[in-house]
PDB file of N, CA and C in Angstrom:
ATOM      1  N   UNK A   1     114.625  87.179 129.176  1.00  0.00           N
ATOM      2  CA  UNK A   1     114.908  87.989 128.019  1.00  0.00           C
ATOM      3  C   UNK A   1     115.026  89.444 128.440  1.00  0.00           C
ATOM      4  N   UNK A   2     115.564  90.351 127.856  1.00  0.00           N
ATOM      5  CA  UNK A   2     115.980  91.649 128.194  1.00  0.00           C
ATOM      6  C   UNK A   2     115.391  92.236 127.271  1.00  0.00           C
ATOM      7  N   UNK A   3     114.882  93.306 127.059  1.00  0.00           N
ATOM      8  CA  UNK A   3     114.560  94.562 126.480  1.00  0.00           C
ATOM      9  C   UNK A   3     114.999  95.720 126.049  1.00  0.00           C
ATOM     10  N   UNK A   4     116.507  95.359 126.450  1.00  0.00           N
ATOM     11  CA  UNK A   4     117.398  96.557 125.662  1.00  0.00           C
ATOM     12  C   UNK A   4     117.548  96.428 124.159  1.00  0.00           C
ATOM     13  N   UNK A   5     118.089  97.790 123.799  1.00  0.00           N
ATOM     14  CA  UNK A   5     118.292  97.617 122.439  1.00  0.00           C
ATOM     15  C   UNK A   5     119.381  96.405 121.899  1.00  0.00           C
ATOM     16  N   UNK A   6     119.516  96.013 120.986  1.00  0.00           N
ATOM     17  CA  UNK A   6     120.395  95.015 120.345  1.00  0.00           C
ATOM     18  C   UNK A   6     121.831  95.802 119.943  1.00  0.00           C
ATOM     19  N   UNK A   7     122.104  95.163 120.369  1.00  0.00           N
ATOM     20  CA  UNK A   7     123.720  95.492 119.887  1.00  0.00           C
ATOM     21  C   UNK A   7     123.820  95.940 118.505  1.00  0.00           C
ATOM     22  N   UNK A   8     124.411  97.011 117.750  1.00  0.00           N
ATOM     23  CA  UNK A   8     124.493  97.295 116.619  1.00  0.00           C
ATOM     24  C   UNK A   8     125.698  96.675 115.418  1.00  0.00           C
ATOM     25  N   UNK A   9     125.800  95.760 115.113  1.00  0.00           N
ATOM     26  CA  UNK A   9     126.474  95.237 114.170  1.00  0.00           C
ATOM     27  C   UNK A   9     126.766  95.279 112.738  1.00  0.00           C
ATOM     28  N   UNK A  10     127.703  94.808 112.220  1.00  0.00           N
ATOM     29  CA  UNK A  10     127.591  95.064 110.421  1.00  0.00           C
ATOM     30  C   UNK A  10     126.676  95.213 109.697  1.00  0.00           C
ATOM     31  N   UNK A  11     125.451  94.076 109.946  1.00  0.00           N
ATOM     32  CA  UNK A  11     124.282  93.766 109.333  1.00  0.00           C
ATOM     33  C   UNK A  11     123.678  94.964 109.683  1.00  0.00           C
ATOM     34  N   UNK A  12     123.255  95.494 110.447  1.00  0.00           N
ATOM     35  CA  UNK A  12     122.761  96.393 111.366  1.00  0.00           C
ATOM     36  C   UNK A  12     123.138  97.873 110.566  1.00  0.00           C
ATOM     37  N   UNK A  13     124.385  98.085 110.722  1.00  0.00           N
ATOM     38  CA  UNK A  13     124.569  99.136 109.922  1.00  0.00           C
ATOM     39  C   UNK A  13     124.374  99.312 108.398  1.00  0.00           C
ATOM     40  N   UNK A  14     124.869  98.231 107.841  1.00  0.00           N
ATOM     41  CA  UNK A  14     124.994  98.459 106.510  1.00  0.00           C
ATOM     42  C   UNK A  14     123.164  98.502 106.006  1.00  0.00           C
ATOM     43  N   UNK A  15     122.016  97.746 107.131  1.00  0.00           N
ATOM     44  CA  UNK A  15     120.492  98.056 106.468  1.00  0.00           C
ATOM     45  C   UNK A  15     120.210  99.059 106.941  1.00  0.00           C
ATOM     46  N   UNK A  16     120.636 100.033 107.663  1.00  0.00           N
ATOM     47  CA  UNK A  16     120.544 101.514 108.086  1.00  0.00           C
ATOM     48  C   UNK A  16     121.568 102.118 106.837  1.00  0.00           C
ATOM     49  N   UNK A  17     122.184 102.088 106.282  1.00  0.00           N
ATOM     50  CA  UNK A  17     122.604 102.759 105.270  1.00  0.00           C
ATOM     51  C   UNK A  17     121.922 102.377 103.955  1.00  0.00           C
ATOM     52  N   UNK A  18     121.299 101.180 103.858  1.00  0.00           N
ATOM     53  CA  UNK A  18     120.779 101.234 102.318  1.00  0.00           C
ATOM     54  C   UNK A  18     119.437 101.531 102.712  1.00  0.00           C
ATOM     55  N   UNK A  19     118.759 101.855 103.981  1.00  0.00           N
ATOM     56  CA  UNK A  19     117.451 102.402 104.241  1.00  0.00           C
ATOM     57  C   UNK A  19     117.607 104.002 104.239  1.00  0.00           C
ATOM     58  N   UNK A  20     118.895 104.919 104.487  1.00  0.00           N
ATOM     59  CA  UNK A  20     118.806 106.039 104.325  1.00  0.00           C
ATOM     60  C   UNK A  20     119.374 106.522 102.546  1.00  0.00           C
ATOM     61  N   UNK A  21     119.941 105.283 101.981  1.00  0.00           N
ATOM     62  CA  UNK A  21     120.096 105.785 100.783  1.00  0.00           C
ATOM     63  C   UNK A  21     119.323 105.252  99.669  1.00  0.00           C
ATOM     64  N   UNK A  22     118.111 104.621 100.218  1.00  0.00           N
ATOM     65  CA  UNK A  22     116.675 104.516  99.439  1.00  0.00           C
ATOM     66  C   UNK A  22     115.698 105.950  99.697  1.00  0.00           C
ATOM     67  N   UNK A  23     115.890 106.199 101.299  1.00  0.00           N
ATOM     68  CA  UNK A  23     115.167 107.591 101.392  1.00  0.00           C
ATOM     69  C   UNK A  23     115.749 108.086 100.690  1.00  0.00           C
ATOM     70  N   UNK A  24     116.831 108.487 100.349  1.00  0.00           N
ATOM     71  CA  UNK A  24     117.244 109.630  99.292  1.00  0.00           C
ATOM     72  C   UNK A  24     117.115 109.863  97.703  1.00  0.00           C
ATOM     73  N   UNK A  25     116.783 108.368  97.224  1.00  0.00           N
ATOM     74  CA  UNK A  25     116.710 108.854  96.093  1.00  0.00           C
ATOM     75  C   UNK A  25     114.746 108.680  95.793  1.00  0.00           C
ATOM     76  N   UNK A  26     114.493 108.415  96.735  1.00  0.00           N
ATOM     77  CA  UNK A  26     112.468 108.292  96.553  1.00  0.00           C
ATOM     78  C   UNK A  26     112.192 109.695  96.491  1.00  0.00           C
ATOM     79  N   UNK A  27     112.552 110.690  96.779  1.00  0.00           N
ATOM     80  CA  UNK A  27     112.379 111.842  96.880  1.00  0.00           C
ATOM     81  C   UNK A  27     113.439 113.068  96.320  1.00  0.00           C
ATOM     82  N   UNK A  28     112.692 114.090  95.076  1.00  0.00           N
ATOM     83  CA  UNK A  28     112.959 114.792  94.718  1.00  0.00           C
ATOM     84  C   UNK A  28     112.187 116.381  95.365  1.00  0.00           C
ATOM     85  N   UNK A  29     113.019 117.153  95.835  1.00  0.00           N
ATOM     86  CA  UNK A  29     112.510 118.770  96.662  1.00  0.00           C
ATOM     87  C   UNK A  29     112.718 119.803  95.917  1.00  0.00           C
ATOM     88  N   UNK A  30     112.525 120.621  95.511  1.00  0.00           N
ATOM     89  CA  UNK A  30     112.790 121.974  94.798  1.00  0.00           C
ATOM     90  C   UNK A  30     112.397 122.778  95.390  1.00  0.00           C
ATOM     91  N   UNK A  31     113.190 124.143  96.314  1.00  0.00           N
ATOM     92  CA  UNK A  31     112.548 125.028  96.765  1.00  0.00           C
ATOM     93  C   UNK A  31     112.970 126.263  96.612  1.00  0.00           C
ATOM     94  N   UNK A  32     112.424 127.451  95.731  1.00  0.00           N
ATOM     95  CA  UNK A  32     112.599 128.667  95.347  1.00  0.00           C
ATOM     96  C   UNK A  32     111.870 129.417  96.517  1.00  0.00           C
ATOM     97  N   UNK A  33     112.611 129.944  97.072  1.00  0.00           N
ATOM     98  CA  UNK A  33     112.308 131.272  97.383  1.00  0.00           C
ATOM     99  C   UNK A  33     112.960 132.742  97.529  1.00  0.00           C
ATOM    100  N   UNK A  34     111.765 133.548  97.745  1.00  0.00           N
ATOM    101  CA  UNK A  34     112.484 135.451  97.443  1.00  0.00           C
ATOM    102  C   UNK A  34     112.215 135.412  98.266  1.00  0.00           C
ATOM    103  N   UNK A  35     113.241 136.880  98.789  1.00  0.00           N
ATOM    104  CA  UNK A  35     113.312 137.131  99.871  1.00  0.00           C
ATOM    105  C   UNK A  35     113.966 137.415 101.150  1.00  0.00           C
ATOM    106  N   UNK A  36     114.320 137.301 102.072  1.00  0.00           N
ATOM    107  CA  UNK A  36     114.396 136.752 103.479  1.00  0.00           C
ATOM    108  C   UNK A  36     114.525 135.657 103.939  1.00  0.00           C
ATOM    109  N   UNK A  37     114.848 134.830 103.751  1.00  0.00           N
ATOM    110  CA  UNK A  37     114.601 133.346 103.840  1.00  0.00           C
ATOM    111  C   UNK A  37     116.064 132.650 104.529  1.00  0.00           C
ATOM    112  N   UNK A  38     116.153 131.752 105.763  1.00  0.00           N
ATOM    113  CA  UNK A  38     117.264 131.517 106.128  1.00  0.00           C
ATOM    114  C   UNK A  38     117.349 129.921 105.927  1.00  0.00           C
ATOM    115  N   UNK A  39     118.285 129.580 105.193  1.00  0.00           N
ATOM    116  CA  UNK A  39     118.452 128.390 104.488  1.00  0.00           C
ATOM    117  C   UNK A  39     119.477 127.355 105.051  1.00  0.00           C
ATOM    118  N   UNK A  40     119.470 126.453 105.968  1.00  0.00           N
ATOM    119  CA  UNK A  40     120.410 125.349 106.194  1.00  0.00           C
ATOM    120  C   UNK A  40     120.725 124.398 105.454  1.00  0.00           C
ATOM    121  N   UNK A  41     121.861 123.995 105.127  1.00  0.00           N
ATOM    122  CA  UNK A  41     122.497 122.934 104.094  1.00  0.00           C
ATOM    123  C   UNK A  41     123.082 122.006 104.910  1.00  0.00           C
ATOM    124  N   UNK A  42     122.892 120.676 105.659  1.00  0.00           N
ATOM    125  CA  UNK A  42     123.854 119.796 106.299  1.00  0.00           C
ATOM    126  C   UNK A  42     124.170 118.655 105.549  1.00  0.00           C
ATOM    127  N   UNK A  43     125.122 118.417 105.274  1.00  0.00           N
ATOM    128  CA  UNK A  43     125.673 117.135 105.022  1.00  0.00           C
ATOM    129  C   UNK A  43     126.436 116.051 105.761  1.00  0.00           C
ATOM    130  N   UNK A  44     125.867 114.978 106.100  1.00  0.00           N
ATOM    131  CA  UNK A  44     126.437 113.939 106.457  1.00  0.00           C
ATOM    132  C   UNK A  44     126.679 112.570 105.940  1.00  0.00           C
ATOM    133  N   UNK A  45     127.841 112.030 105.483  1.00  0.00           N
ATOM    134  CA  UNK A  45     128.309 111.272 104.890  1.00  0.00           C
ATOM    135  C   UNK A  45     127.992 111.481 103.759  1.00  0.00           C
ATOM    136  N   UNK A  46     127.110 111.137 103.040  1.00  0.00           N
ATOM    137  CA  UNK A  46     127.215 111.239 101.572  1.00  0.00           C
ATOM    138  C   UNK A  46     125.630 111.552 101.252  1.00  0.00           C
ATOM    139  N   UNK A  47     124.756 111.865 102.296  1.00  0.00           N
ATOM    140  CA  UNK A  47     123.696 112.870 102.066  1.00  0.00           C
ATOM    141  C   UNK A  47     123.566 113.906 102.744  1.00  0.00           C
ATOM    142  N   UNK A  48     122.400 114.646 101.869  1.00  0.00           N
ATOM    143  CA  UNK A  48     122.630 116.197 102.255  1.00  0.00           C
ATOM    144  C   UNK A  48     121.191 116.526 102.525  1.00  0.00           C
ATOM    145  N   UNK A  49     120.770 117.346 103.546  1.00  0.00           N
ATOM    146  CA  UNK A  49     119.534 117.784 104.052  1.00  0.00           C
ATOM    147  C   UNK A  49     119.282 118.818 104.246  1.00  0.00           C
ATOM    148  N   UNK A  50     118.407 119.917 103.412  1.00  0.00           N
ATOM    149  CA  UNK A  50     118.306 121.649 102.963  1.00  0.00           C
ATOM    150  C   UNK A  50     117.093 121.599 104.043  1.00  0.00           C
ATOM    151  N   UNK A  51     117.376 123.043 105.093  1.00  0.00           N
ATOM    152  CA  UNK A  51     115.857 122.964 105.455  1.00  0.00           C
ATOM    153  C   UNK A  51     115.616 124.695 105.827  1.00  0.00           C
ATOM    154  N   UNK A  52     114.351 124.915 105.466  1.00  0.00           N
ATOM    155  CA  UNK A  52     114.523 126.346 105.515  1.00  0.00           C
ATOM    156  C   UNK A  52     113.697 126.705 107.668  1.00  0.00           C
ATOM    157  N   UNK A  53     113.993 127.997 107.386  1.00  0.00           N
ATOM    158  CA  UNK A  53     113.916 128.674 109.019  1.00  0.00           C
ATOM    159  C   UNK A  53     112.652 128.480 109.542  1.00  0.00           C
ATOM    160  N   UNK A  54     111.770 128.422 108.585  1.00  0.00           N
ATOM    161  CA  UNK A  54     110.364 128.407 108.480  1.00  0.00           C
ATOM    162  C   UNK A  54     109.762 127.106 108.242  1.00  0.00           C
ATOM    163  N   UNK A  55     108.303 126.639 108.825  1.00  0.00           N
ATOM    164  CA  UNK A  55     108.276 125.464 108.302  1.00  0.00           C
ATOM    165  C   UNK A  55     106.571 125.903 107.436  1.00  0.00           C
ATOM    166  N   UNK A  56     106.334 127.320 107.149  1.00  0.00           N
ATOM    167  CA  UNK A  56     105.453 127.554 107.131  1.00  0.00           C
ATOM    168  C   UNK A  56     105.092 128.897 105.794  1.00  0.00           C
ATOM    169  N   UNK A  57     104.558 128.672 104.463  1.00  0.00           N
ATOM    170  CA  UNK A  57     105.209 129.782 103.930  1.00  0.00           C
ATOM    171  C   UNK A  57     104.627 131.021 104.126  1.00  0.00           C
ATOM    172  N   UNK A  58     104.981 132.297 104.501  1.00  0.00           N
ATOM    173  CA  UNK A  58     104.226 133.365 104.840  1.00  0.00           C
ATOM    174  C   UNK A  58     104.067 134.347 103.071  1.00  0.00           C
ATOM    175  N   UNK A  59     105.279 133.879 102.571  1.00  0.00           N
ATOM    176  CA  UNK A  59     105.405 134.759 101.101  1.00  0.00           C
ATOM    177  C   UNK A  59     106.911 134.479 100.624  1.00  0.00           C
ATOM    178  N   UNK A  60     106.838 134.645  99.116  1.00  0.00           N
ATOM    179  CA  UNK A  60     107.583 134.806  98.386  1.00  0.00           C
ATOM    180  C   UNK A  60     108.637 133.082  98.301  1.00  0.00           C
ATOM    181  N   UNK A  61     107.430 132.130  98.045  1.00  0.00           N
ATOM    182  CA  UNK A  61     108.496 130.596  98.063  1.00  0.00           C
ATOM    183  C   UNK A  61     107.597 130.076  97.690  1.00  0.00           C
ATOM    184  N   UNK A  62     108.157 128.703  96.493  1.00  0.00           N
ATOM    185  CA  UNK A  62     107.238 127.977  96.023  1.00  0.00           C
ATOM    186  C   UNK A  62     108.132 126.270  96.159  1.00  0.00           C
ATOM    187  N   UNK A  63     107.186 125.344  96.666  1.00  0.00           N
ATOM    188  CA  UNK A  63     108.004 123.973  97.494  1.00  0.00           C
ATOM    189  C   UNK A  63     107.497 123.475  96.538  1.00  0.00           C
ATOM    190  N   UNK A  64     108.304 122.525  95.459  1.00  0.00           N
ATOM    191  CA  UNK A  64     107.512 121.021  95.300  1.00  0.00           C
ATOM    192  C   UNK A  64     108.207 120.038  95.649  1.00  0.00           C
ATOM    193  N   UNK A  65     107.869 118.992  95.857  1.00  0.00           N
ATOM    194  CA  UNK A  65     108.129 117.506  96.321  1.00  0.00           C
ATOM    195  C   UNK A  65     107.613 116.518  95.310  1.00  0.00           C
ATOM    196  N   UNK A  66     108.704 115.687  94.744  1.00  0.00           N
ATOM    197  CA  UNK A  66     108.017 114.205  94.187  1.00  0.00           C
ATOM    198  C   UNK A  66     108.638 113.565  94.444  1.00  0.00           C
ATOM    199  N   UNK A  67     107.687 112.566  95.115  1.00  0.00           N
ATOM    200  CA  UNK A  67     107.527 111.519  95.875  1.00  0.00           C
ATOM    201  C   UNK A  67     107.684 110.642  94.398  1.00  0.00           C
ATOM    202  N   UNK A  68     109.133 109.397  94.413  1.00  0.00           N
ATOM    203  CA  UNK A  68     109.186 108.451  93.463  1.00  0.00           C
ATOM    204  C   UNK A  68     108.267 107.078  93.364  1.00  0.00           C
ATOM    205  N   UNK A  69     108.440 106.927  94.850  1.00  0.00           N
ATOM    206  CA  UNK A  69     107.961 105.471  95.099  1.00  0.00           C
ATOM    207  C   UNK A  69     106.066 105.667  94.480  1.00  0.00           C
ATOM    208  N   UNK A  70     105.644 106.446  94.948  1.00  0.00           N
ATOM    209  CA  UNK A  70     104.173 106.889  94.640  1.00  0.00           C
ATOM    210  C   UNK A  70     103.464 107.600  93.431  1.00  0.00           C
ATOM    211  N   UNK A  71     104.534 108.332  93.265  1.00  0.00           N
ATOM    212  CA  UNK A  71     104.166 109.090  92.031  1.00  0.00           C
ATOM    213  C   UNK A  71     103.534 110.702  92.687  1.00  0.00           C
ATOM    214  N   UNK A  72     103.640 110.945  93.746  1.00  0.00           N
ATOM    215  CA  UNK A  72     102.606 112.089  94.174  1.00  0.00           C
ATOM    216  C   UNK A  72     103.538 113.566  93.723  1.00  0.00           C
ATOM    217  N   UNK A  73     103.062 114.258  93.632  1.00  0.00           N
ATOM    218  CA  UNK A  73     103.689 115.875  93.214  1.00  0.00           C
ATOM    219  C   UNK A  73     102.801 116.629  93.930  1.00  0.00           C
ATOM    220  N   UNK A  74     103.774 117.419  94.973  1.00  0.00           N
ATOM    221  CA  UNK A  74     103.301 118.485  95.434  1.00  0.00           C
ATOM    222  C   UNK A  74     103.800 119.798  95.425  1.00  0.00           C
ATOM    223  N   UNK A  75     103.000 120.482  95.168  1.00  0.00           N
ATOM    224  CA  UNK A  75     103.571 121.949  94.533  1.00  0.00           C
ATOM    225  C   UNK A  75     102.514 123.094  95.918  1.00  0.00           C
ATOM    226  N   UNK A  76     103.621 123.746  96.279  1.00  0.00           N
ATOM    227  CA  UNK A  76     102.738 124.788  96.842  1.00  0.00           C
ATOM    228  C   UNK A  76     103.276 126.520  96.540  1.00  0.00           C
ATOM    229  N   UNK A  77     101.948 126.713  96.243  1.00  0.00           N
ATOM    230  CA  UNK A  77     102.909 128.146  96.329  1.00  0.00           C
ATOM    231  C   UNK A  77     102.212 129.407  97.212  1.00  0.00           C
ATOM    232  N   UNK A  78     103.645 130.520  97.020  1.00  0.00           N
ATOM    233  CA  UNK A  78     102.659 131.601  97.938  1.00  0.00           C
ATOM    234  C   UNK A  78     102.063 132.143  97.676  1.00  0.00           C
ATOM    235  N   UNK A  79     100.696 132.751  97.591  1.00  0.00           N
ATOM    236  CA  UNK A  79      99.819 133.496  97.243  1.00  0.00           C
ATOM    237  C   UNK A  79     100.289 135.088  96.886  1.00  0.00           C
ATOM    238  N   UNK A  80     101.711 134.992  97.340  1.00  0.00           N
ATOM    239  CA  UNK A  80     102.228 136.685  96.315  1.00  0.00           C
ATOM    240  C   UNK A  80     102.695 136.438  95.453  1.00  0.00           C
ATOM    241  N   UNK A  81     103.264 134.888  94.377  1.00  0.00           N
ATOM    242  CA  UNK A  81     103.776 134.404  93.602  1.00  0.00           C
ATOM    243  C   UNK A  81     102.575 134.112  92.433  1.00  0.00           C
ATOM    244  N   UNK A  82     101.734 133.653  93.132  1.00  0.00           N
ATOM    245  CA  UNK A  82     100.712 133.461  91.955  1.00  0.00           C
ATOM    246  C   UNK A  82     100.948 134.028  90.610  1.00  0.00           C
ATOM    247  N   UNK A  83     100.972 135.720  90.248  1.00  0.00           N
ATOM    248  CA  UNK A  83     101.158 136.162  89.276  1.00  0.00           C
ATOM    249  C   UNK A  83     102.580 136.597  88.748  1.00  0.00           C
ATOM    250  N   UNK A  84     103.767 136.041  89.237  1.00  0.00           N
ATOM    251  CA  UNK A  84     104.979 136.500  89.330  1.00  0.00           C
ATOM    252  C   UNK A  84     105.491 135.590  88.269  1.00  0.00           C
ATOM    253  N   UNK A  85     105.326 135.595  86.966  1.00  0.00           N
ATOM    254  CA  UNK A  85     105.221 134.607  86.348  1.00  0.00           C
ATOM    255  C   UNK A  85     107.199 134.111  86.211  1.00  0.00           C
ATOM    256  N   UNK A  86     107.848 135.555  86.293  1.00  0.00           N
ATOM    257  CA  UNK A  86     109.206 135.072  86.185  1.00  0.00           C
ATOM    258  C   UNK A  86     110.072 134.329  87.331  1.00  0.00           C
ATOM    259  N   UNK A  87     109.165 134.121  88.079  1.00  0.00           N
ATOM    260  CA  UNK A  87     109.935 133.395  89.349  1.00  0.00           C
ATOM    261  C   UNK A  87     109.122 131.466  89.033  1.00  0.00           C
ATOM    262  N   UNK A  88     107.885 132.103  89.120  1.00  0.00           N
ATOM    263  CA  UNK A  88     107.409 130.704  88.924  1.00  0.00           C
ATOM    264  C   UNK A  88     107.769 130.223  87.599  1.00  0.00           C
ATOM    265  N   UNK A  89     108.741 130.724  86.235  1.00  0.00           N
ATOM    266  CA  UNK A  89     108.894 129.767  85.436  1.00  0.00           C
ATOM    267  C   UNK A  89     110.323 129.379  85.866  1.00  0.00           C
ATOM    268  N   UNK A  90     111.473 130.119  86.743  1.00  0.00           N
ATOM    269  CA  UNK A  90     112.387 129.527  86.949  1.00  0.00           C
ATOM    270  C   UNK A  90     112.602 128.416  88.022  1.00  0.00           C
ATOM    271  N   UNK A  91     111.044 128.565  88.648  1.00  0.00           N
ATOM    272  CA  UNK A  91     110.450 127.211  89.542  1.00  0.00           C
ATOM    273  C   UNK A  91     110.496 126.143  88.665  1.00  0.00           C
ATOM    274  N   UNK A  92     109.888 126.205  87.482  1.00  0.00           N
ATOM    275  CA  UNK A  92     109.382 125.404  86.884  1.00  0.00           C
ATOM    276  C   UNK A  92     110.513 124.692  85.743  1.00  0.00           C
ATOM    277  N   UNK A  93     111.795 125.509  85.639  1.00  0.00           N
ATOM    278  CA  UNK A  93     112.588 124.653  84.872  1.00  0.00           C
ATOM    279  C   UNK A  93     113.525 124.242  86.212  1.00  0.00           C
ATOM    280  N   UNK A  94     113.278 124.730  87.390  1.00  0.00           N
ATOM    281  CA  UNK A  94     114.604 123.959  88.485  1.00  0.00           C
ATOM    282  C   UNK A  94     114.028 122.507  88.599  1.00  0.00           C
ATOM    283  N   UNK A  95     112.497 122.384  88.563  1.00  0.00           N
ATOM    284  CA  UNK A  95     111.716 121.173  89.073  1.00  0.00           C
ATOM    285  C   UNK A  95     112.320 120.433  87.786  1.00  0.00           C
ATOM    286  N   UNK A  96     112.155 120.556  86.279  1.00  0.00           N
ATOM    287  CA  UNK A  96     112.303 119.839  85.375  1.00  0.00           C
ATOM    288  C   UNK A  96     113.496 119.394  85.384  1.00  0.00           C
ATOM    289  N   UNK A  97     114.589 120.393  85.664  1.00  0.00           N
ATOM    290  CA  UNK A  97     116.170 119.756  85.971  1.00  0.00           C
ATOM    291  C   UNK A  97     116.254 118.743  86.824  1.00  0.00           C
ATOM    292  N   UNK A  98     115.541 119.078  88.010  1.00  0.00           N
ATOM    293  CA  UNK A  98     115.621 117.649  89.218  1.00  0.00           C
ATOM    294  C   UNK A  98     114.965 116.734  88.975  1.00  0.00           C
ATOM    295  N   UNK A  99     114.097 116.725  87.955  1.00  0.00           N
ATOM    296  CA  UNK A  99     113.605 115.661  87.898  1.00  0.00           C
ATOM    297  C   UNK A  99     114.152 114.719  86.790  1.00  0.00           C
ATOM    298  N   UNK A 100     115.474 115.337  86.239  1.00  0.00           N
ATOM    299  CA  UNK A 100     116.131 114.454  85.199  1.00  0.00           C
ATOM    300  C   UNK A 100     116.876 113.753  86.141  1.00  0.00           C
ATOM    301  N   UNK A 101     117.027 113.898  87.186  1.00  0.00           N
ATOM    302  CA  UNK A 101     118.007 113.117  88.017  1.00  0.00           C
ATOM    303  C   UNK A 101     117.248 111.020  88.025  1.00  0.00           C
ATOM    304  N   UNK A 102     115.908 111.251  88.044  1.00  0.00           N
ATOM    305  CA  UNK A 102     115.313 110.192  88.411  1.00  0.00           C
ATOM    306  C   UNK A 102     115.747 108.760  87.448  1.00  0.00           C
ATOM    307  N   UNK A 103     116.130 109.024  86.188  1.00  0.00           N
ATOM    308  CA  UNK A 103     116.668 108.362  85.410  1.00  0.00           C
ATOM    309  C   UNK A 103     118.102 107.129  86.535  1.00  0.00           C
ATOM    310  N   UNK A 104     118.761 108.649  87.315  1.00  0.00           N
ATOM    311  CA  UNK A 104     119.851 107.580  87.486  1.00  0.00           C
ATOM    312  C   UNK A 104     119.489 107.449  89.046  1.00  0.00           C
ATOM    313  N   UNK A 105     118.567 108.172  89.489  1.00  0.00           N
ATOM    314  CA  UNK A 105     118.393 107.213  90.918  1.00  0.00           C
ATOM    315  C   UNK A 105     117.666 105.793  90.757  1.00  0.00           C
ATOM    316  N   UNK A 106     117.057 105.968  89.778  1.00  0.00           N
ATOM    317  CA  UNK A 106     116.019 104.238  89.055  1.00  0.00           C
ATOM    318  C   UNK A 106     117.426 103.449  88.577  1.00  0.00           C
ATOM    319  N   UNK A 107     118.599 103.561  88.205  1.00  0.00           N
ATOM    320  CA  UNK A 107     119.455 102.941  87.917  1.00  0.00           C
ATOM    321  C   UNK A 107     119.972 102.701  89.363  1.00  0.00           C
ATOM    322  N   UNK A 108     120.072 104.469  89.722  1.00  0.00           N
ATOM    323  CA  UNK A 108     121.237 103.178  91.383  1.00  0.00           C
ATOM    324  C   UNK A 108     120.117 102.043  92.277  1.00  0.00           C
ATOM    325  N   UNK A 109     119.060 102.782  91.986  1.00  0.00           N
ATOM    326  CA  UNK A 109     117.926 101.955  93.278  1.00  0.00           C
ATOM    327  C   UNK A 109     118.160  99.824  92.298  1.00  0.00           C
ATOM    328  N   UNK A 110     118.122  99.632  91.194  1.00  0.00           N
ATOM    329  CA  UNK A 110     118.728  98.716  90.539  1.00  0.00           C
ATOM    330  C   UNK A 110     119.982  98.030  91.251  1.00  0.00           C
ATOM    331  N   UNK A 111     120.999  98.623  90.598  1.00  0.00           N
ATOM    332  CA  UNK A 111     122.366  98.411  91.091  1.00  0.00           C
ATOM    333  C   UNK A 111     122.455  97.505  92.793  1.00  0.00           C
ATOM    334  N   UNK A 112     121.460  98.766  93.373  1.00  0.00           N
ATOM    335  CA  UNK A 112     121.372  98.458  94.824  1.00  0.00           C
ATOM    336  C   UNK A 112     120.595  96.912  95.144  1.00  0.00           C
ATOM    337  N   UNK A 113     119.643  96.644  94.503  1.00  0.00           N
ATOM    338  CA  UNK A 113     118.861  95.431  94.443  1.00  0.00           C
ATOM    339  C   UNK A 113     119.918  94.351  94.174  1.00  0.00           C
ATOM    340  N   UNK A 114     120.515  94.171  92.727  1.00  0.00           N
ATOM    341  CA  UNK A 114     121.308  93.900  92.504  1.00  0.00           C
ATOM    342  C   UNK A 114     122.094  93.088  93.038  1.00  0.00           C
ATOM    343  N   UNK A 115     123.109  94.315  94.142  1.00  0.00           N
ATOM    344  CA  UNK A 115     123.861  93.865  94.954  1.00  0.00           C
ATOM    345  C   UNK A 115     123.436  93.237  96.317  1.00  0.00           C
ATOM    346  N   UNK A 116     122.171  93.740  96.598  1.00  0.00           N
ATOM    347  CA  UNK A 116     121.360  92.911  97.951  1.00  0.00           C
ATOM    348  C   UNK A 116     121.472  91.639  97.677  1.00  0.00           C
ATOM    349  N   UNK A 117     120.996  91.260  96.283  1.00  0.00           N
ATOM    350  CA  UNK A 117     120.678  90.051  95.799  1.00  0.00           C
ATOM    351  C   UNK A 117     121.944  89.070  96.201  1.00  0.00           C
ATOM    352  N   UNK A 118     123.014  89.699  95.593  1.00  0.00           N
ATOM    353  CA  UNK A 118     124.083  88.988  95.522  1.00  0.00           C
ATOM    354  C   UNK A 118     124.916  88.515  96.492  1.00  0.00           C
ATOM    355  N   UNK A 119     124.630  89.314  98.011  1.00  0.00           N
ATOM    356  CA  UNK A 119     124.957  88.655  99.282  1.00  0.00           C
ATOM    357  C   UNK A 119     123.756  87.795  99.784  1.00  0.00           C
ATOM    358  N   UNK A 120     122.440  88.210  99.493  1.00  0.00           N
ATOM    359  CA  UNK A 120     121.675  87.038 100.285  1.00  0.00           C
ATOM    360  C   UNK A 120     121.907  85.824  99.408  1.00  0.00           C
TER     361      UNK A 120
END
């Protein structure tokens, strides 16, 4: 028997594509920040991955993350934002906008079952 990797095939690809387009809809990101801040946008194929310069906040940015599959919400913010109430409420309606999205990622994550179903 050999130990190389396996040859990559249809099957192969197409569960690497419905495994990166389950990561995508389990997770909702919102990230405001002032400032300075250097922001990357990449897109490949039909997802897109924001990541800022920093992995660390020094000031003026507030991250949340919800996690679908779990339910977890994480919110962090910077300690010069605390009282900045007009930044943190336009935090707070960007999060509520993204999180109307979940409606139709719970429909495609469906759809997607769905159609698994219907080839096995």
């Amino acid at each position: 028997m050999s130990n190389a990797e396996p040859e990559v095939d249809g099957a192969t690809s197409f569960i690497d594509t419905v495994k990166n387009k389950l990561n995508d809809l389990l997770e909702v990101k919102v990230v405001t920040a002032v400032g300075k801040v250097q922001v990357t946008i990449d897109t490949a194929n039909d997802s897109t991955t924001t990541s800022l310069g920093k992995t660390t906040l020094d000031g003026g940015s507030i991250v949340t993350v919800v996690k679908l599959l779990d339910g977890d919400v994480t919110t962090v913010l910077a300690p010069d934002l605390v009282d900045n109430l007009e930044v943190r409420a336009a935090h707070a309606a960007q999060v509520e906008a993204s999180l109307g999205v979940i409606p139709n990622h719970l429909k495609t994550l469906v759809e997607m079952a769905e159609q698994l179903r219907d080839i096995v």
